[in-house]
C-alpha atoms as a PDB file:
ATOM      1  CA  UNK A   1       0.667   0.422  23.185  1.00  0.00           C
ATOM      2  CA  UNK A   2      -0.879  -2.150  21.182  1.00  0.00           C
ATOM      3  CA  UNK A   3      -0.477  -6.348  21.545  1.00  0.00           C
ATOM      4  CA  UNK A   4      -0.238  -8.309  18.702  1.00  0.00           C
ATOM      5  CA  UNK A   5      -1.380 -11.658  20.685  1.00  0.00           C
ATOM      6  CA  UNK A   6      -4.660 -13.138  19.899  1.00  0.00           C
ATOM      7  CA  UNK A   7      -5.004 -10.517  17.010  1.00  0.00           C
ATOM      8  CA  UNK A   8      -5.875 -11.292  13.179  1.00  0.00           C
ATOM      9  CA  UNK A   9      -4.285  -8.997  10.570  1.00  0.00           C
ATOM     10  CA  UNK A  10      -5.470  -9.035   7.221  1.00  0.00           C
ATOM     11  CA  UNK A  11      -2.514  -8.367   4.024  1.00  0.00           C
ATOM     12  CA  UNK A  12      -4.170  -7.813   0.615  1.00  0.00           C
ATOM     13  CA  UNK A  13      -1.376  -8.048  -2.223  1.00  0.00           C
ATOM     14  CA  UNK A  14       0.258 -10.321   0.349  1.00  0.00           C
ATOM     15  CA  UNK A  15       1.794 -13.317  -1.757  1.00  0.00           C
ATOM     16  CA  UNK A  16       5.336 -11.101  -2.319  1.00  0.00           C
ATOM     17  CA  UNK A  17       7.198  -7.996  -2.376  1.00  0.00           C
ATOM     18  CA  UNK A  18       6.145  -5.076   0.481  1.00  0.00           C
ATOM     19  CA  UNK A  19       3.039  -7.182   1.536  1.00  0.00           C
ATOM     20  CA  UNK A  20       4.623 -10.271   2.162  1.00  0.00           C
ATOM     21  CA  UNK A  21       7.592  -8.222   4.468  1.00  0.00           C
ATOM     22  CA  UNK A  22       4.247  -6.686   6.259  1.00  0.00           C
ATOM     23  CA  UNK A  23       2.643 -10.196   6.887  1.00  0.00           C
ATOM     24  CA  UNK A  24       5.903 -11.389   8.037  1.00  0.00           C
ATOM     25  CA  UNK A  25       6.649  -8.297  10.728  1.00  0.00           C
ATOM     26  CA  UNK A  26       3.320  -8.837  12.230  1.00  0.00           C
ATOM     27  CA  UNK A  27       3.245 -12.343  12.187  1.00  0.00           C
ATOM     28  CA  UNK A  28       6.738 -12.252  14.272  1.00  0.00           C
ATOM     29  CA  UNK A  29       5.212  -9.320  16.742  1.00  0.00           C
ATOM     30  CA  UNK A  30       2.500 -11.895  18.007  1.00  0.00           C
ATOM     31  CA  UNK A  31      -0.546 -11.514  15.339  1.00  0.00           C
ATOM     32  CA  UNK A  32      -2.029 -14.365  13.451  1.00  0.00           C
ATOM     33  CA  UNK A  33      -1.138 -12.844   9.967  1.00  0.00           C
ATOM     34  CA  UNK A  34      -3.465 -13.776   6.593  1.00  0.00           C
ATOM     35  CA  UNK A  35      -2.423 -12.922   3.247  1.00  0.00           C
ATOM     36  CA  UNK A  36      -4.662 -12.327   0.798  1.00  0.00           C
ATOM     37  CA  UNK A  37      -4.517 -13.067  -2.899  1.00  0.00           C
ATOM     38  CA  UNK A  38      -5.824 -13.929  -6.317  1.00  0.00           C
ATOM     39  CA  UNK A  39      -3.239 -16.877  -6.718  1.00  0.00           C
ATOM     40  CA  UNK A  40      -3.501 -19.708  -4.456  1.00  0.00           C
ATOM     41  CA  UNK A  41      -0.638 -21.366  -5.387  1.00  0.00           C
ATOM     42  CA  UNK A  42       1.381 -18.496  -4.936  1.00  0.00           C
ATOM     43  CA  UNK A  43       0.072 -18.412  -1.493  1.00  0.00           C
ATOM     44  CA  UNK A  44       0.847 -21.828  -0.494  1.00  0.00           C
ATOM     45  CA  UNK A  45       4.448 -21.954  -1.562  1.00  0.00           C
ATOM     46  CA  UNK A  46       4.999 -18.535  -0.169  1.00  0.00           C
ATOM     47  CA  UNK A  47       3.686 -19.768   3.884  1.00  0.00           C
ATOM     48  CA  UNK A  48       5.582 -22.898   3.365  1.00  0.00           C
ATOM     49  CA  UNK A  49       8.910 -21.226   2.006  1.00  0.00           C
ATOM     50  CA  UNK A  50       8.550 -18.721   5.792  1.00  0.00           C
ATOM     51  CA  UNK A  51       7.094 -21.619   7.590  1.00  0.00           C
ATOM     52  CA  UNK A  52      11.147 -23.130   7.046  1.00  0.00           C
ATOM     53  CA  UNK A  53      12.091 -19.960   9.183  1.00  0.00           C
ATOM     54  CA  UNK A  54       9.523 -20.198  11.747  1.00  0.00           C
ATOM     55  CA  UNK A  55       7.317 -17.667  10.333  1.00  0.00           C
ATOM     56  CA  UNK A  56       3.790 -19.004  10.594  1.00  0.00           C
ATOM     57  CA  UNK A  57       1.768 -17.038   7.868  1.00  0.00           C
ATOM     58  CA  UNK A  58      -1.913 -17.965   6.716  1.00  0.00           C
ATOM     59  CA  UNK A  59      -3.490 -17.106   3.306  1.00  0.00           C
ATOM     60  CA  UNK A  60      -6.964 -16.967   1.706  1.00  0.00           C
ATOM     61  CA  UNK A  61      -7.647 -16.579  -1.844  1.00  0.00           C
ATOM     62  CA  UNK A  62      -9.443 -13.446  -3.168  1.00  0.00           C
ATOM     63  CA  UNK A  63      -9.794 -10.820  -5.942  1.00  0.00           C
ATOM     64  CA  UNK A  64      -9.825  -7.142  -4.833  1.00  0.00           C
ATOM     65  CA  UNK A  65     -11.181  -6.297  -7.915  1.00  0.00           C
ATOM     66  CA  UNK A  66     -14.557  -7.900  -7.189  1.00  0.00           C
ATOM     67  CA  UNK A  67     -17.225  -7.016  -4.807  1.00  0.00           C
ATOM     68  CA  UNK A  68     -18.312 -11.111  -4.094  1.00  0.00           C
ATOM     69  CA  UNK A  69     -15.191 -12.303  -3.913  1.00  0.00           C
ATOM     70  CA  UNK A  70     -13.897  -9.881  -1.199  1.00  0.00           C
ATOM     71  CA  UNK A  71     -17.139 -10.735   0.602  1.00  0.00           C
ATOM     72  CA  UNK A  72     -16.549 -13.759   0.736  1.00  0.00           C
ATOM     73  CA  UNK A  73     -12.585 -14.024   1.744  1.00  0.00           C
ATOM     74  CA  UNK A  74     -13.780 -11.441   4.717  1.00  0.00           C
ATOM     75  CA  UNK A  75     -16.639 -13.972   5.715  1.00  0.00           C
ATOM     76  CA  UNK A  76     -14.034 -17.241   5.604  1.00  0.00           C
ATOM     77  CA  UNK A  77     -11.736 -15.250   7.515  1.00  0.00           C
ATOM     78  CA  UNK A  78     -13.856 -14.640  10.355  1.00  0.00           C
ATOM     79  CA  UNK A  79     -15.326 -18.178  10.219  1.00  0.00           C
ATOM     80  CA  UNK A  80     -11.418 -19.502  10.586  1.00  0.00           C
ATOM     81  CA  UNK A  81     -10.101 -17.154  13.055  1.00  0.00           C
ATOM     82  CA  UNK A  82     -13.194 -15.260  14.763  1.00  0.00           C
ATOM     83  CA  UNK A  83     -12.194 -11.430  14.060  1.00  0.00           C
ATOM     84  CA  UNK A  84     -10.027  -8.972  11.980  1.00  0.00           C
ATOM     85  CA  UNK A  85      -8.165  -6.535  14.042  1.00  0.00           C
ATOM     86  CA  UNK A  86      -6.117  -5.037  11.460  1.00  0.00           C
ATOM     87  CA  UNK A  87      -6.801  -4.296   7.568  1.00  0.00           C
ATOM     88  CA  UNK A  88      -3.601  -3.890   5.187  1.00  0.00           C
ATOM     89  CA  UNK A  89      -4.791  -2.380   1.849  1.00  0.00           C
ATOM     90  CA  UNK A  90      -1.565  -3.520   0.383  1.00  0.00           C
ATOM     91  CA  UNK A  91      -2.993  -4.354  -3.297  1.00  0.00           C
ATOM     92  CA  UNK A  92      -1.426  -1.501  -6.105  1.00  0.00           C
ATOM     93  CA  UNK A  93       0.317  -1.409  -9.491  1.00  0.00           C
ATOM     94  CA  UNK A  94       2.148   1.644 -11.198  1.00  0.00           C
ATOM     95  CA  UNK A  95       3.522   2.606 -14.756  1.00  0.00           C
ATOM     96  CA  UNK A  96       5.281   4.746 -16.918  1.00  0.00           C
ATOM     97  CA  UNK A  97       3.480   6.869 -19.501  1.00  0.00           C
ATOM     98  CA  UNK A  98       3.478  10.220 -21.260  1.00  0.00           C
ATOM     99  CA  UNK A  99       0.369  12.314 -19.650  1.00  0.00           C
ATOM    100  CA  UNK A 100      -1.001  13.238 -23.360  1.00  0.00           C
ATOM    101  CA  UNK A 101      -0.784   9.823 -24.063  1.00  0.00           C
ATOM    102  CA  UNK A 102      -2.840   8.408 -21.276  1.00  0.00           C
ATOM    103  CA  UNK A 103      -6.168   7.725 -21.844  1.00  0.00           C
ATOM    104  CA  UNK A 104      -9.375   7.472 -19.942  1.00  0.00           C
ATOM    105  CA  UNK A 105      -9.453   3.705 -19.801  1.00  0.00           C
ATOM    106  CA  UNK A 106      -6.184   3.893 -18.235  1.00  0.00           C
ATOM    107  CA  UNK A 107      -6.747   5.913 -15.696  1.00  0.00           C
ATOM    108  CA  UNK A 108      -9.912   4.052 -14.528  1.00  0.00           C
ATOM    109  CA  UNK A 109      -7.517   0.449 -14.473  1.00  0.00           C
ATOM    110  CA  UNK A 110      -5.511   2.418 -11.987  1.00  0.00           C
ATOM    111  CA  UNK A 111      -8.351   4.080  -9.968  1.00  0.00           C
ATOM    112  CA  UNK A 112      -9.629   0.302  -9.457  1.00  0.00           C
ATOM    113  CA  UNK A 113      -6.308  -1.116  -8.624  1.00  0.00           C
ATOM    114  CA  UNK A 114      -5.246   1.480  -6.470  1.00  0.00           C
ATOM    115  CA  UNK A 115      -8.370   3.331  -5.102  1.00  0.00           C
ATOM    116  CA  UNK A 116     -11.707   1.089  -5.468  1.00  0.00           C
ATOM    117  CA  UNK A 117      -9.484  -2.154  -3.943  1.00  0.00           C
ATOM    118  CA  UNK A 118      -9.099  -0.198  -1.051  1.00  0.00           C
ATOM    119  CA  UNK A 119     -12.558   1.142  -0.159  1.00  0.00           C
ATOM    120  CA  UNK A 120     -13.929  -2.375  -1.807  1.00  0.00           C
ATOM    121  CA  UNK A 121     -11.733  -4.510   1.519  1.00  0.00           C
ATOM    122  CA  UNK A 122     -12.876  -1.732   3.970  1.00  0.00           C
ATOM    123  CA  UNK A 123     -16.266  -1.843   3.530  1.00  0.00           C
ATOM    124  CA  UNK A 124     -16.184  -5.252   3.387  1.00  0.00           C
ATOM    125  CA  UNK A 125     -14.371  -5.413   7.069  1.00  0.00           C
ATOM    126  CA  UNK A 126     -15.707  -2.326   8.528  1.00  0.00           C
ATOM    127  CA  UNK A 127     -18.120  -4.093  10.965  1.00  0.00           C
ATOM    128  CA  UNK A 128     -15.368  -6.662  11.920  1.00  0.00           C
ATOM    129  CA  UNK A 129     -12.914  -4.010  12.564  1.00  0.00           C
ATOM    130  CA  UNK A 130     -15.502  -1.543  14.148  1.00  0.00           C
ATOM    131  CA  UNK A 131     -16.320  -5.122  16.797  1.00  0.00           C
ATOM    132  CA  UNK A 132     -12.468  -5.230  17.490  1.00  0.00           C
ATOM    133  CA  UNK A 133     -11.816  -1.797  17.270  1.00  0.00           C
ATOM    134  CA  UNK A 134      -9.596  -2.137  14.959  1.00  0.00           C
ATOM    135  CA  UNK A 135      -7.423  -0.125  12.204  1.00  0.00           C
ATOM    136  CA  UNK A 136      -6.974   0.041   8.612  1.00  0.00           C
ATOM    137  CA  UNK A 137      -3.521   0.917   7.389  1.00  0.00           C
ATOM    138  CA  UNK A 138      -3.404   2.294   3.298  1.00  0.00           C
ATOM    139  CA  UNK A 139      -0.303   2.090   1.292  1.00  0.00           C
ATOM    140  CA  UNK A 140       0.044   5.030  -0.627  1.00  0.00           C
ATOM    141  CA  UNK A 141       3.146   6.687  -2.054  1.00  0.00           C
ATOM    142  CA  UNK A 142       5.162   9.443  -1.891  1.00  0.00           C
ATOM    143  CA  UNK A 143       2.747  10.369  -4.861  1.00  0.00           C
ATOM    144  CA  UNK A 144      -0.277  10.176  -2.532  1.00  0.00           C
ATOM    145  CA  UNK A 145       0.727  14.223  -1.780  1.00  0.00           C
ATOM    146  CA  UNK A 146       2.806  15.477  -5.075  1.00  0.00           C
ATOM    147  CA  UNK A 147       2.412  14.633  -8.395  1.00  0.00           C
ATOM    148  CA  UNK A 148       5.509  13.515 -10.565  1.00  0.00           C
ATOM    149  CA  UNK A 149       6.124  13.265 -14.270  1.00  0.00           C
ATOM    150  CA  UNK A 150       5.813   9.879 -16.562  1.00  0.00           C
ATOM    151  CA  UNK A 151       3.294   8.356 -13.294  1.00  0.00           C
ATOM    152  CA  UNK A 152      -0.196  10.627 -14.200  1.00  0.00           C
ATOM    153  CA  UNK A 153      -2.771   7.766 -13.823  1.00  0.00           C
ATOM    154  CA  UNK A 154      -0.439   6.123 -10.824  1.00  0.00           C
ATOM    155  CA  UNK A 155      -0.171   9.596  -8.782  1.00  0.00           C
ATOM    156  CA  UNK A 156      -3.988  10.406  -9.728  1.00  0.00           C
ATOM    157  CA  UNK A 157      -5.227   7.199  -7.809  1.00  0.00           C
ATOM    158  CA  UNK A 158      -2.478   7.299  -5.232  1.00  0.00           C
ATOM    159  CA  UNK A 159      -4.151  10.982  -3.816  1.00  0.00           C
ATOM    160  CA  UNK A 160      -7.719   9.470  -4.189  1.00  0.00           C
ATOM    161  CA  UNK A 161      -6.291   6.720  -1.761  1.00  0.00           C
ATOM    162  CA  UNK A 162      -4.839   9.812   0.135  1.00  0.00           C
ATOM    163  CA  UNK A 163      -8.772  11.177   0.198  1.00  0.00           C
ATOM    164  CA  UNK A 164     -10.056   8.397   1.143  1.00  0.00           C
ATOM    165  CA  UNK A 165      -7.384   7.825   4.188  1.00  0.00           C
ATOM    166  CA  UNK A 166      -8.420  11.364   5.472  1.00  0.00           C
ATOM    167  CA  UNK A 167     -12.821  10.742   5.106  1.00  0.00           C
ATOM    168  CA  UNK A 168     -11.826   7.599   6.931  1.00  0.00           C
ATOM    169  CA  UNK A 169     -10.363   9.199   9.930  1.00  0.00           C
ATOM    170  CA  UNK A 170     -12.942  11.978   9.611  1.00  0.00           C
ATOM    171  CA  UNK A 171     -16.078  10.032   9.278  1.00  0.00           C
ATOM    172  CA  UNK A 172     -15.069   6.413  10.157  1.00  0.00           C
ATOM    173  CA  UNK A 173     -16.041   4.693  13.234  1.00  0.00           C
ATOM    174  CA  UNK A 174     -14.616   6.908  16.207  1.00  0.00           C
ATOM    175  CA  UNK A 175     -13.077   3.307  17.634  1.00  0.00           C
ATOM    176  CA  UNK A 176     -11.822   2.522  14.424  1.00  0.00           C
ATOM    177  CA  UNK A 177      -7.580   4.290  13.496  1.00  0.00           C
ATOM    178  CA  UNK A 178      -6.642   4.796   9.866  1.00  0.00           C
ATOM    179  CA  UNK A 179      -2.938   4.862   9.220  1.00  0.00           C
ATOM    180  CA  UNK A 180      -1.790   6.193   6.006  1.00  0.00           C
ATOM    181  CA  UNK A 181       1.563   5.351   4.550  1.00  0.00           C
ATOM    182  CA  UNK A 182       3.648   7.183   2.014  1.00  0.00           C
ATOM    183  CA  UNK A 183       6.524   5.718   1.479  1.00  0.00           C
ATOM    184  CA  UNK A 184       9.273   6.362  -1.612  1.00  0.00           C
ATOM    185  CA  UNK A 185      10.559   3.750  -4.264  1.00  0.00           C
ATOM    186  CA  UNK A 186      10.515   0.352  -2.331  1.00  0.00           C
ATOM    187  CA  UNK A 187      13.225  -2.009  -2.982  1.00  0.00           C
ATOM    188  CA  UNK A 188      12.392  -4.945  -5.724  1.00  0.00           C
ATOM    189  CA  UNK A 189      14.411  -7.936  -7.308  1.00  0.00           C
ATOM    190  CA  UNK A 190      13.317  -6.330 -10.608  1.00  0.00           C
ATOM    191  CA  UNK A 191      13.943  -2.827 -10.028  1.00  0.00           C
ATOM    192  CA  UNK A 192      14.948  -0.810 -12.637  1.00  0.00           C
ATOM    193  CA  UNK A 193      14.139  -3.514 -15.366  1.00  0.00           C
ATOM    194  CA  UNK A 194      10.119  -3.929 -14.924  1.00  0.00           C
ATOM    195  CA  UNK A 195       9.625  -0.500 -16.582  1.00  0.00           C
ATOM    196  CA  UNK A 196      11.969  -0.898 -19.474  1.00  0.00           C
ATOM    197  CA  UNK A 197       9.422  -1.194 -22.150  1.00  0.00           C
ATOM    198  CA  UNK A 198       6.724   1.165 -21.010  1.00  0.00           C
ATOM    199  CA  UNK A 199       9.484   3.750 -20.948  1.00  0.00           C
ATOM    200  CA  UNK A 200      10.905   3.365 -24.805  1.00  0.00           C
ATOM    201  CA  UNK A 201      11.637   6.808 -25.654  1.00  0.00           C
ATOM    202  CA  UNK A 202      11.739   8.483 -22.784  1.00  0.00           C
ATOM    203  CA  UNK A 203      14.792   9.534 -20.471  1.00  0.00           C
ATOM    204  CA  UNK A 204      16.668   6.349 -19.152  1.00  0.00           C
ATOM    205  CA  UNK A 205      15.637   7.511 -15.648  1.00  0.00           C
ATOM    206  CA  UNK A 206      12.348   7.172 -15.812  1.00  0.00           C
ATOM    207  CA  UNK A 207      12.459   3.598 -15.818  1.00  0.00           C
ATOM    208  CA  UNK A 208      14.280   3.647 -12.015  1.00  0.00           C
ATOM    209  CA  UNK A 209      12.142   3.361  -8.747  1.00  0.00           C
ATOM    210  CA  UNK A 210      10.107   5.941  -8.908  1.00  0.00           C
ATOM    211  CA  UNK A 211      10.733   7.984 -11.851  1.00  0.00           C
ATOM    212  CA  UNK A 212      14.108   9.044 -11.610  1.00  0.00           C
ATOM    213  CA  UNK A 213      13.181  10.752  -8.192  1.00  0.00           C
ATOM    214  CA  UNK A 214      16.618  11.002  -6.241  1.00  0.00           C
ATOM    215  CA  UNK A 215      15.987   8.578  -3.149  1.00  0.00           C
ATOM    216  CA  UNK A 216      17.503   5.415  -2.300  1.00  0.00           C
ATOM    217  CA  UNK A 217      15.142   2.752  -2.189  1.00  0.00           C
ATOM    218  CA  UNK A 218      13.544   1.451   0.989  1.00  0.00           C
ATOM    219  CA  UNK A 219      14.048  -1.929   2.073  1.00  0.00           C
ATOM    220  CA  UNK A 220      10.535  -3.725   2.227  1.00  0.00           C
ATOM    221  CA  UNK A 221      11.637  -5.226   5.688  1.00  0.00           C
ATOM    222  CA  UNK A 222      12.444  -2.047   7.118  1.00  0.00           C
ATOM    223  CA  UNK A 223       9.202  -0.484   6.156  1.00  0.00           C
ATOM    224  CA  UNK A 224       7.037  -3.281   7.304  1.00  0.00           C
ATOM    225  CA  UNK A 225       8.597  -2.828  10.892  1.00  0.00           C
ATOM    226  CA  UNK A 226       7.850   0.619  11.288  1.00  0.00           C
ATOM    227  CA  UNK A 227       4.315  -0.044   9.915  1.00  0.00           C
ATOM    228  CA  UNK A 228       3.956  -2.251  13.163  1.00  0.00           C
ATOM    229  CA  UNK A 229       5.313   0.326  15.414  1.00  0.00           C
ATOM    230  CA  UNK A 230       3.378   2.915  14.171  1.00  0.00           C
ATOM    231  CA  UNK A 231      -0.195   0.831  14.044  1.00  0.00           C
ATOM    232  CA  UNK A 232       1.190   0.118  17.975  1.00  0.00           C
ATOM    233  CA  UNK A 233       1.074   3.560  18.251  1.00  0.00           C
ATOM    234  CA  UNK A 234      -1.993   3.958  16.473  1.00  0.00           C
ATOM    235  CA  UNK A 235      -0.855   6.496  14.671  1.00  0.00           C
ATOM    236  CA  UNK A 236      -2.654   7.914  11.132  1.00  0.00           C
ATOM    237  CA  UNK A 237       0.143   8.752   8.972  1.00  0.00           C
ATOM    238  CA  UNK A 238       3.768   7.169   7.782  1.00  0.00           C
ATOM    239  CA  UNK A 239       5.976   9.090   5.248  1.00  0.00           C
ATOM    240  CA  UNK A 240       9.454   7.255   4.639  1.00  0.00           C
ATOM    241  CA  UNK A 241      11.883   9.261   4.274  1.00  0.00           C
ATOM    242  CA  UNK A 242      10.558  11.599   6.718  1.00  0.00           C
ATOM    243  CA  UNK A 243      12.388  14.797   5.217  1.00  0.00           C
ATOM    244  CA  UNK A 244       9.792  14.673   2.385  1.00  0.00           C
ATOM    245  CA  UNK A 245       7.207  16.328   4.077  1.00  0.00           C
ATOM    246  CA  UNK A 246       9.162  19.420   3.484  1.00  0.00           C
ATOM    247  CA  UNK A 247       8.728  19.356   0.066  1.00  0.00           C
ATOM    248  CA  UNK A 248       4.964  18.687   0.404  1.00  0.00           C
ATOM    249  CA  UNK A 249       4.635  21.524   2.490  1.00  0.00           C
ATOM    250  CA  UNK A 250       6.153  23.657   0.209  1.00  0.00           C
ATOM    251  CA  UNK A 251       4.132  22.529  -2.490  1.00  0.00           C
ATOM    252  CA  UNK A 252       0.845  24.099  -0.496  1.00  0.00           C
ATOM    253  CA  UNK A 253       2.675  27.188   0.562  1.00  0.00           C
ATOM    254  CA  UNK A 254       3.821  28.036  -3.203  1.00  0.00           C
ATOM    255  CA  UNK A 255       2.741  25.938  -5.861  1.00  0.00           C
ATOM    256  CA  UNK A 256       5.146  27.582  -8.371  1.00  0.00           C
ATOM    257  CA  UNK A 257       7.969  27.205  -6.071  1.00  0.00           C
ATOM    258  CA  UNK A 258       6.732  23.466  -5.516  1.00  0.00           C
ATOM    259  CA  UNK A 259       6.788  22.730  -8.789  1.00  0.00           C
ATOM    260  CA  UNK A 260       9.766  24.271  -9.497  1.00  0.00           C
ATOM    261  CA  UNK A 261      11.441  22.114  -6.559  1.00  0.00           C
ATOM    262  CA  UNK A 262      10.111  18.793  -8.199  1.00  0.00           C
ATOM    263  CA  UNK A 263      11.353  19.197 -11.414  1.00  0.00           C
ATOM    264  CA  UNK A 264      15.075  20.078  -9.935  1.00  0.00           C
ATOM    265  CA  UNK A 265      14.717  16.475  -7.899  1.00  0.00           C
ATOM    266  CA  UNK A 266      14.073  14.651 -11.020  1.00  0.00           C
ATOM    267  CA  UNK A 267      16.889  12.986 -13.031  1.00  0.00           C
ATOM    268  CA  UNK A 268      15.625  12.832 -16.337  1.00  0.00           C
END
């Protein structure tokens, strides 16, 4: 089982929402927790505001977008705190939009967000975490293993992430665990509103957590904690809720059927 004390754990997308929850959980199991972040100020208010409850957090600033600036946040991190035990590729974005409709450029803002962030903070930690034998955990989505309507360009990048999860664990350093998480519609203050206008003319569903699929949302909290459990247990995959992986194994046994299945547990 794996102890938190002494360790470093690094949160990209970490100044709110499922990121911040994940920062928090391992910060109270014993780690020295560091978010990551484009906005420094965010950052600041956000450790202060948890440092009021006795969480102690830490933050450095940098963009996952760029190659230099990652370098550079991984380089300041192990100057302040000696190692990186754990690697949170936290950092995504999603949308509503008609397939036809999407176009290339799209799809490539979403690949970077969602896929190149990723592989961009590993490389960039790999020889820390190979030194500590450490992990990287991914956060996916349910749409890391089916596709769903109105959420091409999100689901397309999501499964790349899925890819690159599974050439980790294949390839990767032997000493080195990959957990990938796949969790459903996570719970937000602006759920249900932060869609509104990318889904004008569409069903009323589709701008819900997750695209009118029918599943309560998950309590950020909640997930973070059994992110820590399972990174105890070093294990290499997370799907919340669980019962999904039924309907992803369907999907490979019968596409058809799959398909069929999908568009019966949409709303719209």
């Amino acid at each position: 089982m794996e102890s938190w004390q002494g360790k470093v754990v690094l949160v990209t997308g970490g100044s709110g929402g499922l990121g911040l929850s994940i920062g928090c959980a391992f910060s109270k199991a014993g780690a020295t927790a560091v978010l990551l972040s484009r906005d420094e100020e965010k950052l600041e208010k956000v450790c202060e505001l948890k440092a009021r409850s006795n969480i102690e957090l830490h933050w450095i600033q940098g963009d996952v977008t760029s190659d230099s600036s990652i370098e550079a946040a991984v380089q300041s991190t192990l100057m302040k705190y000696g190692r990186i035990d754990l690697l949170v590729n936290n950092v995504g974005k999603s949308t509503r939009t008609e397939l036809l409709n999407c176009t290339v450029e799209q799809y490539a803002d979403f690949m970077e967000m969602n896929l190149y962030s990723a592989i961009r903070c590993t490389l960039a930690t790999m020889d820390a975490l190979t030194a500590t034998s450490g992990q990287v955990v991914n956060i996916g989505s349910l749409a890391s293993k089916t596709g769903w309507p109105k959420v091409a360009p999100y689901a397309v990048s999501k499964h790349g992430l899925a890819a690159f999860s599974h050439q980790l664990r294949l390839e990767g350093p032997e000493n080195v665990n990959c957990l990938h998480v796949c969790p459903g519609p996570i719970r937000r203050d602006d759920s249900g509103t932060r869609y509104e206008s990318q889904s004008e003319g569409m069903s009323d569903s589709v701008a819900q957590p997750g695209a009118g699929v029918k599943l309560k949302g998950i309590a950020p909290d909640y997930l973070a904690q059994k992110i820590v459990r399972y990174c105890e247990k070093r294990k290499r995959e997370l799907v919340v809720p669980w019962h999904a992986k039924l309907l992803f194994s369907m999907t490979q046994l019968s596409p058809r059927f799959g398909d069929y299945l999908l568009r019966k547990s949409n709303r719209s």
